[in-house]
Every structure is written in structure tokens, then in C-alpha cells.
C-alpha atoms as a PDB file:
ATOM      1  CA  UNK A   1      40.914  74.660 168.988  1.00  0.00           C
ATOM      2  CA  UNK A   2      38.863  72.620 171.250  1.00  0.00           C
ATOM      3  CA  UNK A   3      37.521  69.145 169.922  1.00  0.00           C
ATOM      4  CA  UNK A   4      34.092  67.998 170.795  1.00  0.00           C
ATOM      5  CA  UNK A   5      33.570  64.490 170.688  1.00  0.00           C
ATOM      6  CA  UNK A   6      30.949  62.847 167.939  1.00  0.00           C
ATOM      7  CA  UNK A   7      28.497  61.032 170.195  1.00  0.00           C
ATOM      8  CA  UNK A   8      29.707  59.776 173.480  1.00  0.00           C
ATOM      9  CA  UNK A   9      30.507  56.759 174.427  1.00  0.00           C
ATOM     10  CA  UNK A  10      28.360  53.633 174.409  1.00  0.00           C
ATOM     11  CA  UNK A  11      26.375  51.644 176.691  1.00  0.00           C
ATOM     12  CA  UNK A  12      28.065  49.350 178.085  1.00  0.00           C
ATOM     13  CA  UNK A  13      25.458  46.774 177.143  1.00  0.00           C
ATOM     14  CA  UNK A  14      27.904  46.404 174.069  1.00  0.00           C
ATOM     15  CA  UNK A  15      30.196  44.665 175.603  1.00  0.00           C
ATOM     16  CA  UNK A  16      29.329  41.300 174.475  1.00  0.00           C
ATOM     17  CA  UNK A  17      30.069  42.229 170.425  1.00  0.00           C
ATOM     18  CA  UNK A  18      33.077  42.245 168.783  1.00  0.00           C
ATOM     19  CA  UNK A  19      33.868  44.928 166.700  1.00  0.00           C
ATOM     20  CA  UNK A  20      36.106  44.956 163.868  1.00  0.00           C
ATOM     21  CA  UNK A  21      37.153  46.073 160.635  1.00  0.00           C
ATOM     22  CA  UNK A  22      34.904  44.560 158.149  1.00  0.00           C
ATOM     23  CA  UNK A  23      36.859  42.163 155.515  1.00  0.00           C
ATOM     24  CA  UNK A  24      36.032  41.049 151.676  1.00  0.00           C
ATOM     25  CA  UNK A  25      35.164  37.435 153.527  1.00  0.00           C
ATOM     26  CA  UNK A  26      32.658  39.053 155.454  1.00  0.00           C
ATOM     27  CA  UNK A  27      30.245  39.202 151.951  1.00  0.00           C
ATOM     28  CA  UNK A  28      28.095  35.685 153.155  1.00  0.00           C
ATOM     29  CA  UNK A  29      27.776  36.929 156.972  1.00  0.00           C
ATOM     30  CA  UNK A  30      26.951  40.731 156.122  1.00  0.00           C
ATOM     31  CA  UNK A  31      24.477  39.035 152.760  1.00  0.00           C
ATOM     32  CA  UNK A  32      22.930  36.716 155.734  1.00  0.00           C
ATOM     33  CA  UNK A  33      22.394  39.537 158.504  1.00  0.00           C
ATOM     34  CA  UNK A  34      20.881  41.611 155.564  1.00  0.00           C
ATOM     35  CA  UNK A  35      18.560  38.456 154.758  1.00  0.00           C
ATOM     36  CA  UNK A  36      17.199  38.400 158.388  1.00  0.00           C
ATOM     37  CA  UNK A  37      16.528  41.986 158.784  1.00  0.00           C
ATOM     38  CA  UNK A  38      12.869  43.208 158.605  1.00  0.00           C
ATOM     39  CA  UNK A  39      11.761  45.410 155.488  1.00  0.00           C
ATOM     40  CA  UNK A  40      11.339  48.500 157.369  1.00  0.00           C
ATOM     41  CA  UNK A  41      15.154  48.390 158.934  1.00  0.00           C
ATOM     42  CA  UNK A  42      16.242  47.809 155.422  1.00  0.00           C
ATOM     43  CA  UNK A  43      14.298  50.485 154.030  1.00  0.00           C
ATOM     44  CA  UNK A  44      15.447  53.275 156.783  1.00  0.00           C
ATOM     45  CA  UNK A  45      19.277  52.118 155.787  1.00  0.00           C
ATOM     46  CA  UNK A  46      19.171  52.079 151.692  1.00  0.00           C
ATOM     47  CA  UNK A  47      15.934  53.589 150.489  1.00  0.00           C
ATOM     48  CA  UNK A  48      14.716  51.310 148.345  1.00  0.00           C
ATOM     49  CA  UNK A  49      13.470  47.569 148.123  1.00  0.00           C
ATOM     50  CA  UNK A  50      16.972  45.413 148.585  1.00  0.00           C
ATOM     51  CA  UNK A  51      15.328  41.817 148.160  1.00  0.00           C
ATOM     52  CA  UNK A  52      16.041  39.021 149.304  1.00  0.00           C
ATOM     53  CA  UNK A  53      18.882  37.345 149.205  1.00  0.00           C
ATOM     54  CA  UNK A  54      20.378  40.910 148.461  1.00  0.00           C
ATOM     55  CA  UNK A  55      22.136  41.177 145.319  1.00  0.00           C
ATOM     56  CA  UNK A  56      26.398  41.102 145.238  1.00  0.00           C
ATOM     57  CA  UNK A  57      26.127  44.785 144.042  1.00  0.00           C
ATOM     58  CA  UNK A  58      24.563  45.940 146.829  1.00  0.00           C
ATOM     59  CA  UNK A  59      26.995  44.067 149.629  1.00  0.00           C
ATOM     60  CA  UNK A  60      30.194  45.350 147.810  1.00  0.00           C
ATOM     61  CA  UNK A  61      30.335  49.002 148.207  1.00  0.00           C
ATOM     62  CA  UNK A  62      29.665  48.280 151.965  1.00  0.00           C
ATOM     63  CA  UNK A  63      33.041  46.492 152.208  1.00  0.00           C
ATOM     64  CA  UNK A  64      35.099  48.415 150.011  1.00  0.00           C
ATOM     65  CA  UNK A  65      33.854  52.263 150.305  1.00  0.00           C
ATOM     66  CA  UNK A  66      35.790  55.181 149.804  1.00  0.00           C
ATOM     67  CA  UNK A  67      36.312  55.290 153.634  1.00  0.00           C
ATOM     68  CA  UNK A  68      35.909  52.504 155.916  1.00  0.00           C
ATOM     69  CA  UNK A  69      33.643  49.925 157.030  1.00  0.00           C
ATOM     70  CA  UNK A  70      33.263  48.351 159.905  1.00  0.00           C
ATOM     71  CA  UNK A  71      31.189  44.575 161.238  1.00  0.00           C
ATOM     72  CA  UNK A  72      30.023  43.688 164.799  1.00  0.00           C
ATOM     73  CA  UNK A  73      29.844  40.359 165.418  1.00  0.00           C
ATOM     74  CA  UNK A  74      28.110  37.692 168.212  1.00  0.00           C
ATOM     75  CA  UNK A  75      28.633  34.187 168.266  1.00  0.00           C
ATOM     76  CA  UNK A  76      30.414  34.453 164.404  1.00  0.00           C
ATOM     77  CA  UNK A  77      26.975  35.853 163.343  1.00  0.00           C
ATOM     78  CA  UNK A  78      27.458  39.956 161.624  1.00  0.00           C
ATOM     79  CA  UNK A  79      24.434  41.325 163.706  1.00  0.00           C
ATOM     80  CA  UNK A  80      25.882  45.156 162.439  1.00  0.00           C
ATOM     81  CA  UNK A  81      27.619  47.239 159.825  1.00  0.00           C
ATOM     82  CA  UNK A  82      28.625  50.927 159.918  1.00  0.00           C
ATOM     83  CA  UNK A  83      31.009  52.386 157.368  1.00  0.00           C
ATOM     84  CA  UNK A  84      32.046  56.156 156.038  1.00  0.00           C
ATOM     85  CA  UNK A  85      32.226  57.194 152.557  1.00  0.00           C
ATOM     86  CA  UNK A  86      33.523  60.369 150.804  1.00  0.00           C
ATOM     87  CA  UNK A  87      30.265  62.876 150.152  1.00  0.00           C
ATOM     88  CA  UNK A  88      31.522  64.035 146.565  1.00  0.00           C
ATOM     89  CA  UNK A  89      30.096  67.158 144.973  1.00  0.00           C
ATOM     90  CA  UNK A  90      28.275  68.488 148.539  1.00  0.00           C
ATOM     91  CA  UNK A  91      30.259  71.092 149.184  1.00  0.00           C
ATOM     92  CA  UNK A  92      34.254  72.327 149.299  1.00  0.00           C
ATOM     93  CA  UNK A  93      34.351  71.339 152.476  1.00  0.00           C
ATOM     94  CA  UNK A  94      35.449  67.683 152.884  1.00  0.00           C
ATOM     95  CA  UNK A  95      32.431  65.441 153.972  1.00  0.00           C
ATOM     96  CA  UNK A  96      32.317  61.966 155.036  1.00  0.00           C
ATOM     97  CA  UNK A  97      29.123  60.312 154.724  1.00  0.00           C
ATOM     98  CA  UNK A  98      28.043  58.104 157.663  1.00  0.00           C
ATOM     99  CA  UNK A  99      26.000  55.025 157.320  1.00  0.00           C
ATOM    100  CA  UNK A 100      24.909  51.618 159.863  1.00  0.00           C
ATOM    101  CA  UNK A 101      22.226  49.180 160.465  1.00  0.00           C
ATOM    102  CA  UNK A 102      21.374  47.032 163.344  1.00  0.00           C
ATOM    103  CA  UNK A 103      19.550  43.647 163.082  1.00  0.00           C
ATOM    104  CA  UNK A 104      16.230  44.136 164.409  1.00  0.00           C
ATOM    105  CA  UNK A 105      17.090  42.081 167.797  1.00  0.00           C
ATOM    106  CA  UNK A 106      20.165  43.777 168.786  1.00  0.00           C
ATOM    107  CA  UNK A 107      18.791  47.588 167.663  1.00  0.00           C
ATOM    108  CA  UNK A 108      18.351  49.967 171.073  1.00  0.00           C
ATOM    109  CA  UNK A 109      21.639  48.175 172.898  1.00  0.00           C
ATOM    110  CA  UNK A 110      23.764  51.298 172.345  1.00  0.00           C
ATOM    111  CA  UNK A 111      25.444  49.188 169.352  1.00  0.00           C
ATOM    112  CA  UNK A 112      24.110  51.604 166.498  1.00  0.00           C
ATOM    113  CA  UNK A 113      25.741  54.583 168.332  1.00  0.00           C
ATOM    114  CA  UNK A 114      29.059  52.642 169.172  1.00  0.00           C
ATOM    115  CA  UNK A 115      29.656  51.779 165.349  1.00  0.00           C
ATOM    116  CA  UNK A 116      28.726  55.232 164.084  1.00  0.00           C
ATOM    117  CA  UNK A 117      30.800  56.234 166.723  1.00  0.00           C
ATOM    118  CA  UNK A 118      33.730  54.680 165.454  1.00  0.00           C
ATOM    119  CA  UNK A 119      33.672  55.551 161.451  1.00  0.00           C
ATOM    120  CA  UNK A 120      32.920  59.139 162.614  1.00  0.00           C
ATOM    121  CA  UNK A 121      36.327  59.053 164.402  1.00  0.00           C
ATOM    122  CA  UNK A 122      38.168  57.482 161.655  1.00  0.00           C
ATOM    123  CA  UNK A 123      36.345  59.423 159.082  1.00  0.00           C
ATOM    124  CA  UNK A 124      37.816  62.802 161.568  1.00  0.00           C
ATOM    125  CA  UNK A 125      41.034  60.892 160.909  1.00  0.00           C
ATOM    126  CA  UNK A 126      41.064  60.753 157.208  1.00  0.00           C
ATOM    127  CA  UNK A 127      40.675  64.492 156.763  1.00  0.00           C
ATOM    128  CA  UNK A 128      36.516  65.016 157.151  1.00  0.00           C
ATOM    129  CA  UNK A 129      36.009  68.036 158.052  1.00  0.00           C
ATOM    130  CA  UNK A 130      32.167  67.795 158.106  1.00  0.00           C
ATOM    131  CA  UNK A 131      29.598  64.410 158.409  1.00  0.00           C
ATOM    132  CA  UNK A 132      27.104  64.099 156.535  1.00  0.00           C
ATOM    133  CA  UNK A 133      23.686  61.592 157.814  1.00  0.00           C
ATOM    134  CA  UNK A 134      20.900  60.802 155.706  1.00  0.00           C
ATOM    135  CA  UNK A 135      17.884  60.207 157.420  1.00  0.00           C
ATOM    136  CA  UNK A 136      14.243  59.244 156.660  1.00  0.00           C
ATOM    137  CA  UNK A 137      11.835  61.553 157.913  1.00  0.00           C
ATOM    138  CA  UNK A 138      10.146  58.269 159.604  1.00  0.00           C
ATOM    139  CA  UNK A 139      12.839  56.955 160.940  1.00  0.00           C
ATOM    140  CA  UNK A 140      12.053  58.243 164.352  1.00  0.00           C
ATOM    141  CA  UNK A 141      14.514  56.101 166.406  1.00  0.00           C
ATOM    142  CA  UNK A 142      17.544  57.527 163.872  1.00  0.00           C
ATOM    143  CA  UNK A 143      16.076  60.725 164.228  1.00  0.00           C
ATOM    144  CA  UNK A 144      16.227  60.647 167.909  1.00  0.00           C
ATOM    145  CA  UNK A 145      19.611  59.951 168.271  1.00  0.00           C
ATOM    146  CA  UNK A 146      20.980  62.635 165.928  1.00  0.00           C
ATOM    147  CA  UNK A 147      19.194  65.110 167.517  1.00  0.00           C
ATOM    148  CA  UNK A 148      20.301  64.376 171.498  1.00  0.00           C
ATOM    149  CA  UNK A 149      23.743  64.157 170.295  1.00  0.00           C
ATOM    150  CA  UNK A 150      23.775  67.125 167.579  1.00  0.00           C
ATOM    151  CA  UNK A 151      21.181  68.961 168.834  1.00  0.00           C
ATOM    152  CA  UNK A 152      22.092  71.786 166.568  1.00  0.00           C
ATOM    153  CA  UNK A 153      23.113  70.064 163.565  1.00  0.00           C
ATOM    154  CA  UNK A 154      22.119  71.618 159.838  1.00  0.00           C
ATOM    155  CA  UNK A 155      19.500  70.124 158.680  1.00  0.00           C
ATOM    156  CA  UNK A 156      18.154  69.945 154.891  1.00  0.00           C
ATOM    157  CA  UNK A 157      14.978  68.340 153.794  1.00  0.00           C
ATOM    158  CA  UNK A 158      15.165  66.454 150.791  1.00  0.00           C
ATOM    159  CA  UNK A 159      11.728  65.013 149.882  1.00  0.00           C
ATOM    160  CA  UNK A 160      11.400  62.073 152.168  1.00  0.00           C
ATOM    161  CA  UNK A 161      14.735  62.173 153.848  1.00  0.00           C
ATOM    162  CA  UNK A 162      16.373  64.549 155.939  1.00  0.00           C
ATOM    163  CA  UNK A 163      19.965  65.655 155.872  1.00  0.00           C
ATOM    164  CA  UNK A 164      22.195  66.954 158.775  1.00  0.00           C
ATOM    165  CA  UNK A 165      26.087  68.024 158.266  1.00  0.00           C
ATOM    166  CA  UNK A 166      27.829  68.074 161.480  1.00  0.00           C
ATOM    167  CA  UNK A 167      31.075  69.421 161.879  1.00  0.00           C
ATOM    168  CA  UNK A 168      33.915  67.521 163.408  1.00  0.00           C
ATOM    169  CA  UNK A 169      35.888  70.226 165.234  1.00  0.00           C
END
């Protein structure tokens, strides 16, 4: 059976970020980068109002999902998160659910695409057999990106958001 690769590879404007597993010690630099980012990037990753400083409860799950999670780093500051989770009760089929965000300077470098890149290929690892993206319907630049790489993903609307499940094989 012939593999077909997730989203292909980066930029290489991404070369100057480290990438790395994220860590229980990264709570203060992932609650910081969270601090800084605008309302509307915040909004487009969690759906709701996440104030500011964010709350503990909301940091957590991002460094100790079901899956894996993952930090990019400049000069010691987190400037990105992307992590996969286990989709319970979507289907049968076993789905990994992809998340990231960006800070607002360093969104458009290809750094957003090399982070989902990499928990979609772990999440393959783990046993997903599907991914699973929820979008909002205005997040254009999110939208864009899904669609040149998965061109023919399945898509459900869900009120304001918009779902695609992309198979990994």
C-alpha cells in the first residue's frame, strides 16, 4: 500500500527554530507565548475567550494530551505549539486530532505546517488511522493550507467551524 505523505516538507525559512518535544517545564514559556498572542490567533486555536494570563487548566492538556505535544523555540522564547490528541467517540476508525498555533510574528514562515507536520507523523505512528482538523470557517489562512495540501479532504460543517478527516495511508 502506497503512503502519501501529510503535508510536505517545510520552508526552509524554519531553520532558525528549534523544535522539540514539549516538557511539563515548558508551562511559564507556552503561558507567556499564549499572553503575547493577539485575540483573533487565540480565538482561531481554542474557540473561546482564553484571557489573559491564561488559566493553568487551559496550558495543561497542551503538555500532557492523549498523544503528543510538541514546542518551537527562538532565543529560549516558545514562539509555537502543535500537539495530537485521541478523537474519542468520532468514529471506529482511530482518529488523532491535530492542533497548533503560531505567535502572530512568526505565523506565514512555514513553521505552522512544519509542527503539524510532525504530530501528524507521530500521530501515523501511534496507530491513527484518520486526522481529524477543526477549523473556523474564518480562519482563512488555516483554511488555505488544508485545502492545498488535502485538497480532497472530508469536510463537515459544524456551525461556525469546519471539520476535515484525512486519512493517513
Amino acid at each position: 500500500m502506497k503512503q502519501t505523505q501529510l503535508i510536505p516538507p517545510p520552508p526552509r525559512r524554519t531553520d532558525d527554530f528549534v523544535v522539540r518535544r514539549a516538557a511539563p517545564d515548558d508551562h511559564g514559556k507556552l503561558s507567556a507565548m499564549l499572553d503575547g498572542l493577539s485575540e483573533l490567533s487565540l480565538y482561531f486555536r481554542f474557540q473561546t475567550a482564553v484571557g489573559h494570563p491564561p488559566r493553568a487548566a487551559l496550558i495543561e492538556p497542551l503538555l500532557n494530551s492523549s498523544g503528543d505535544s510538541w514546542v518551537a523555540e527562538r532565543n529560549n522564547h516558545v514562539v509555537a505549539h502543535a500537539m495530537w490528541a485521541w478523537a474519542h467517540g468520532t468514529t471506529d476508525t482511530p482518529t488523532a486530532e491535530l492542533a497548533a498555533i503560531v505567535a502572530d510574528p512568526y505565523q506565514g514562515r512555514g513553521l505552522g505546517t512544519r509542527m503539524l507536520n510532525l504530530a501528524a507523523t507521530q500521530a501515523r505512528a501511534a496507530g491513527a488511522e484518520q486526522l481529524l482538523l477543526v477549523v473556523s470557517t474564518a480562519n482563512d489562512r488555516t483554511l488555505r493550507l488544508i485545502r492545498r495540501h488535502w485538497p480532497n479532504a472530508p469536510t463537515e460543517r459544524d456551525g461556525p467551524l469546519i471539520n476535515f478527516t484525512i486519512p493517513t495511508t
